[in-house]
Protein backbone atom coordinates (compact mmCIF):
# COMPACT_ATOMS: atom_id res chain seq x y z
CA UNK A 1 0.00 0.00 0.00
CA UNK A 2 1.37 3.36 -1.01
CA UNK A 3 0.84 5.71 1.86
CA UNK A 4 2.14 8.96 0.63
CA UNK A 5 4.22 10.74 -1.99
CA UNK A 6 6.70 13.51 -1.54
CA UNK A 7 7.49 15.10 -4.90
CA UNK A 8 7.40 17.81 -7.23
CA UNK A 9 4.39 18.54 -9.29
CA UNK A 10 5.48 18.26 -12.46
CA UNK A 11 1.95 18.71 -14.69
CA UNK A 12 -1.48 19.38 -13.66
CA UNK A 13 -4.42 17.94 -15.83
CA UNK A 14 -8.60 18.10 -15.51
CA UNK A 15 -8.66 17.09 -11.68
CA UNK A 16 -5.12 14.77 -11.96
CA UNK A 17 -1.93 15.85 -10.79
CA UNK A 18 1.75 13.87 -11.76
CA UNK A 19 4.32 14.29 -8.82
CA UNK A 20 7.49 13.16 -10.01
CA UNK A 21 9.86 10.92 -7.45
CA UNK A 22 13.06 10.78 -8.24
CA UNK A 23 12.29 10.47 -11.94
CA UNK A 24 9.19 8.25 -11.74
CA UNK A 25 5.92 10.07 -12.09
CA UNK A 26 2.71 8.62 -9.94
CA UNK A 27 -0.39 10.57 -11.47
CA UNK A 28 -3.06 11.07 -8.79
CA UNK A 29 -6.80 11.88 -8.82
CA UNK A 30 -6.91 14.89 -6.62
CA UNK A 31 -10.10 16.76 -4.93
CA UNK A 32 -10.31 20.37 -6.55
CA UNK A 33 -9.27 22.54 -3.49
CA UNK A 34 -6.07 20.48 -3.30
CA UNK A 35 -5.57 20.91 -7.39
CA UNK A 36 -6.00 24.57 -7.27
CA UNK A 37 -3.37 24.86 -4.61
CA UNK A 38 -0.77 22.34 -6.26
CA UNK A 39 1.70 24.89 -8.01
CA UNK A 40 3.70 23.41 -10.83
CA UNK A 41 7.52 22.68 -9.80
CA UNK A 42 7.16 22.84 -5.86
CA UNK A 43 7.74 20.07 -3.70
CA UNK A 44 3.92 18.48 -2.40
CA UNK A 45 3.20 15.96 -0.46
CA UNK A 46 0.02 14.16 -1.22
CA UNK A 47 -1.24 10.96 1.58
CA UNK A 48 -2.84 8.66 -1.10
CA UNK A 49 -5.52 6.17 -1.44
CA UNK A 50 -4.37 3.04 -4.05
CA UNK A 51 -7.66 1.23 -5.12
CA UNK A 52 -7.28 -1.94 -7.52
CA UNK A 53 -9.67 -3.30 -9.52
CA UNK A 54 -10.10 -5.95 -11.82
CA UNK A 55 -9.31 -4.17 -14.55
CA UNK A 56 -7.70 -1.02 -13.26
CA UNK A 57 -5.29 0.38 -10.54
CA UNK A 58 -5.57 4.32 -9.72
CA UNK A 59 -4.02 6.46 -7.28
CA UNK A 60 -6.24 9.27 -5.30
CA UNK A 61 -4.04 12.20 -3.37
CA UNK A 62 -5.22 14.38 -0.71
CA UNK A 63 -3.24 17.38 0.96
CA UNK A 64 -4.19 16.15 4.45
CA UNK A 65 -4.53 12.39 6.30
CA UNK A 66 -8.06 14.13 7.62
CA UNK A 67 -9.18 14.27 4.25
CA UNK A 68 -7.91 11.23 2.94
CA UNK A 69 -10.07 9.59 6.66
CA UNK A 70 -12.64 11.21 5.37
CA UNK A 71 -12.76 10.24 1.80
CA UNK A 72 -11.68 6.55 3.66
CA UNK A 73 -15.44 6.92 5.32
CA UNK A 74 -16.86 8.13 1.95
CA UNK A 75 -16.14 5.60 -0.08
CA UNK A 76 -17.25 3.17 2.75
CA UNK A 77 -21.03 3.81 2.22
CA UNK A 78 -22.37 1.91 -0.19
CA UNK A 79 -23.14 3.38 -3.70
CA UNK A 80 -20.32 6.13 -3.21
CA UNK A 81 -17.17 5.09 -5.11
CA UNK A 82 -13.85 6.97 -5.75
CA UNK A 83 -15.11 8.95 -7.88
CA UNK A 84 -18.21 9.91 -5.97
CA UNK A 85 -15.82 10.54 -2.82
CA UNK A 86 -13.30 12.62 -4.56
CA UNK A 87 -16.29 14.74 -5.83
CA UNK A 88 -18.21 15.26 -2.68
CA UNK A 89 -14.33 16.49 -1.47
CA UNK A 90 -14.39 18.86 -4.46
CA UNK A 91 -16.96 20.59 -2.98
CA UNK A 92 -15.04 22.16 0.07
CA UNK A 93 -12.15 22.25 1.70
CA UNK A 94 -12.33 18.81 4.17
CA UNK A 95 -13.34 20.36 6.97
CA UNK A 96 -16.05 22.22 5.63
CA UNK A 97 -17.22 18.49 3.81
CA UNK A 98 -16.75 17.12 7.34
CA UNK A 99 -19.04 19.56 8.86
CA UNK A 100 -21.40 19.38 6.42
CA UNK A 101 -22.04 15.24 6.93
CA UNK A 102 -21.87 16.18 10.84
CA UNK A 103 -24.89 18.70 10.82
CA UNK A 104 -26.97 16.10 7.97
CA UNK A 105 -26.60 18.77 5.36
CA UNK A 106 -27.88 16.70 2.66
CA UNK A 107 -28.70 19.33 0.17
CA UNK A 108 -24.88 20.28 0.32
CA UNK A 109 -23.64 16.85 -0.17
CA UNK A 110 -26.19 16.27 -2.94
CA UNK A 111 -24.22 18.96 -5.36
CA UNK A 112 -21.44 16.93 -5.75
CA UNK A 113 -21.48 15.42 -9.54
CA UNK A 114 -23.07 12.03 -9.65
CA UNK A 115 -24.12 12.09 -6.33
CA UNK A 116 -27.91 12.09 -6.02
CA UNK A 117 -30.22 12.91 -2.87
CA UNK A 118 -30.36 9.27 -2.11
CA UNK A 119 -26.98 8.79 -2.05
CA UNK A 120 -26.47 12.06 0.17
CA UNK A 121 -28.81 11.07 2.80
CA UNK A 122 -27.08 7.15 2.91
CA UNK A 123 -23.58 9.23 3.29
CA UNK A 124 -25.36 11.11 6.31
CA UNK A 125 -26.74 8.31 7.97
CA UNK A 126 -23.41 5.94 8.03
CA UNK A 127 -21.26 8.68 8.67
CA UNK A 128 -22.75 11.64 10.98
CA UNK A 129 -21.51 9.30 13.66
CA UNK A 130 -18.30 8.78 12.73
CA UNK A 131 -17.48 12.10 12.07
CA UNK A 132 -17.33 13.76 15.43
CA UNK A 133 -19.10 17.03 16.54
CA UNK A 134 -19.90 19.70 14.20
CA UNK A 135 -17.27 22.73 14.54
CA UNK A 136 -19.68 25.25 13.29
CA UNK A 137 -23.84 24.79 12.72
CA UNK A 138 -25.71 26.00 10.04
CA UNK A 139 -26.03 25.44 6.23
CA UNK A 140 -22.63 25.03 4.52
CA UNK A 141 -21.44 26.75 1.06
CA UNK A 142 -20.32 24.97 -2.08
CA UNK A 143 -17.49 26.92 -2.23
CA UNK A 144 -13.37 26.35 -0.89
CA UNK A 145 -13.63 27.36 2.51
CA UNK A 146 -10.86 28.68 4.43
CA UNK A 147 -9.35 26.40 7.35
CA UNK A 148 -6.90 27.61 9.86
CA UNK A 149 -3.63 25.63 8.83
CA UNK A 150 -3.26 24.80 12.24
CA UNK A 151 -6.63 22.91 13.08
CA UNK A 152 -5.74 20.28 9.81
CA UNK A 153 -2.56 19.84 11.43
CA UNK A 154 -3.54 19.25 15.09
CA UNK A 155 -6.19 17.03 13.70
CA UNK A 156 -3.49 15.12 11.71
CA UNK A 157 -1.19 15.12 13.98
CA UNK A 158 -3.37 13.27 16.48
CA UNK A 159 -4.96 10.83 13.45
CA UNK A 160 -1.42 10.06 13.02
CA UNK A 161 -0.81 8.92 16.72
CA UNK A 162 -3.94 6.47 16.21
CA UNK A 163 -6.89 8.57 17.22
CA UNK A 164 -9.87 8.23 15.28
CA UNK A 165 -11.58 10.87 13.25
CA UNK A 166 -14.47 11.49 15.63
CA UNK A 167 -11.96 11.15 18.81
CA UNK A 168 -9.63 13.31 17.84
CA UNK A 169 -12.48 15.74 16.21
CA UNK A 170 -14.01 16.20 20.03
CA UNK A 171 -10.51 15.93 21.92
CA UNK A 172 -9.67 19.30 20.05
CA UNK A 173 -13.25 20.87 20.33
CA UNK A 174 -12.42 23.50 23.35
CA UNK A 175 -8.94 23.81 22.87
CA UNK A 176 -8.33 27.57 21.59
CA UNK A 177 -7.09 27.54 17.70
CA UNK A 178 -5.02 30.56 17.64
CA UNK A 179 -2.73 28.32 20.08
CA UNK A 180 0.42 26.64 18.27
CA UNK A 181 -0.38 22.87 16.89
CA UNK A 182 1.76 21.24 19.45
CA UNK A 183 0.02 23.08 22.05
CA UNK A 184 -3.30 21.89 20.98
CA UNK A 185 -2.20 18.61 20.55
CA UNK A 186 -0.50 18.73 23.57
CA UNK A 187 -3.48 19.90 25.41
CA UNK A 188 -6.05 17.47 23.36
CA UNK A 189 -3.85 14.56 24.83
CA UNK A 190 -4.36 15.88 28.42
CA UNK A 191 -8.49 15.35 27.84
């Protein structure tokens, strides 16, 4: 299992990305947020997802492990495939898509392509629990939603020492986000 590539960008195409490793180039379906941010010739790295089929192998990227959880819990549901989970993460930054299934916002989750209000309401029943605690209430936007840097990186951080997504969601809800990540995740460890 590939876990995650460090390289540079070296071409950008439709939603894919090519980061080139030492000379080899792994091309990776990205979400759109994380596309529009990739810059062409700096240094990324991109936690992947590798699904094989029986008659294909492709590589998904995403700019964060929460996202990459997230899609993980997407594409867990059934009728919501790859593709379906890398477009319902084209609709927002990942926290914003992970708030969204939190508060049951269907009607947000439904404008992803190919995803239909059926589908949206199955993602919001197997998920809302697994999610953890809304950060904010309220209808979401379709639109790339600004994140503190710092929140995605406490929240990584602790995904990375085991915690999962809905844990580590409400061990940081409290904890002041202007503080320095390993303060919060300091602090989140404490609770």
């Amino acid at each position: 299992m590939i876990a995650h590539i460090r390289g540079v960008v070296s071409e950008k195409f439709g939603n894919s990305v090519i980061v080139d490793v030492s000379g080899v180039g792994y091309e990776m379906l990205v979400p759109t947020p994380d596309f529009e941010n990739a810059m062409l010739g700096e240094e990324r790295k991109f936690f992947t997802y590798h699904a094989v089929r029986e008659n294909s192998e492709e590589l998904y990227g995403f700019s964060s492990l929460m996202a990459k959880k997230i899609f993980e819990l997407l594409i867990s549901v059934q009728g919501i495939g790859p593709k379906a989970g890398i477009a319902i993460l084209s609709l927002a930054e990942a926290e914003e898509v992970r708030n969204a299934i939190a508060n049951g916002d269907t009607a947000f989750i439904s404008k992803a392509s190919g995803v239909g209000k059926k589908s949206a309401e199955r993602v919001i029943v197997d998920l809302r629990d697994k999610v953890g605690i809304p950060s904010h209430y309220g209808a979401t936007e379709a639109k790339f939603a600004t994140v503190t840097q710092a929140s995605d990186e406490a929240l990584d951080a602790l995904m990375a020492l085991g915690f999962p997504l809905k844990e580590a969601t409400a061990a940081l809800e409290g904890i002041d986000s202007s503080l320095p990540v390993e303060e919060r995740v300091r602090l989140a460890l404490k609770s």
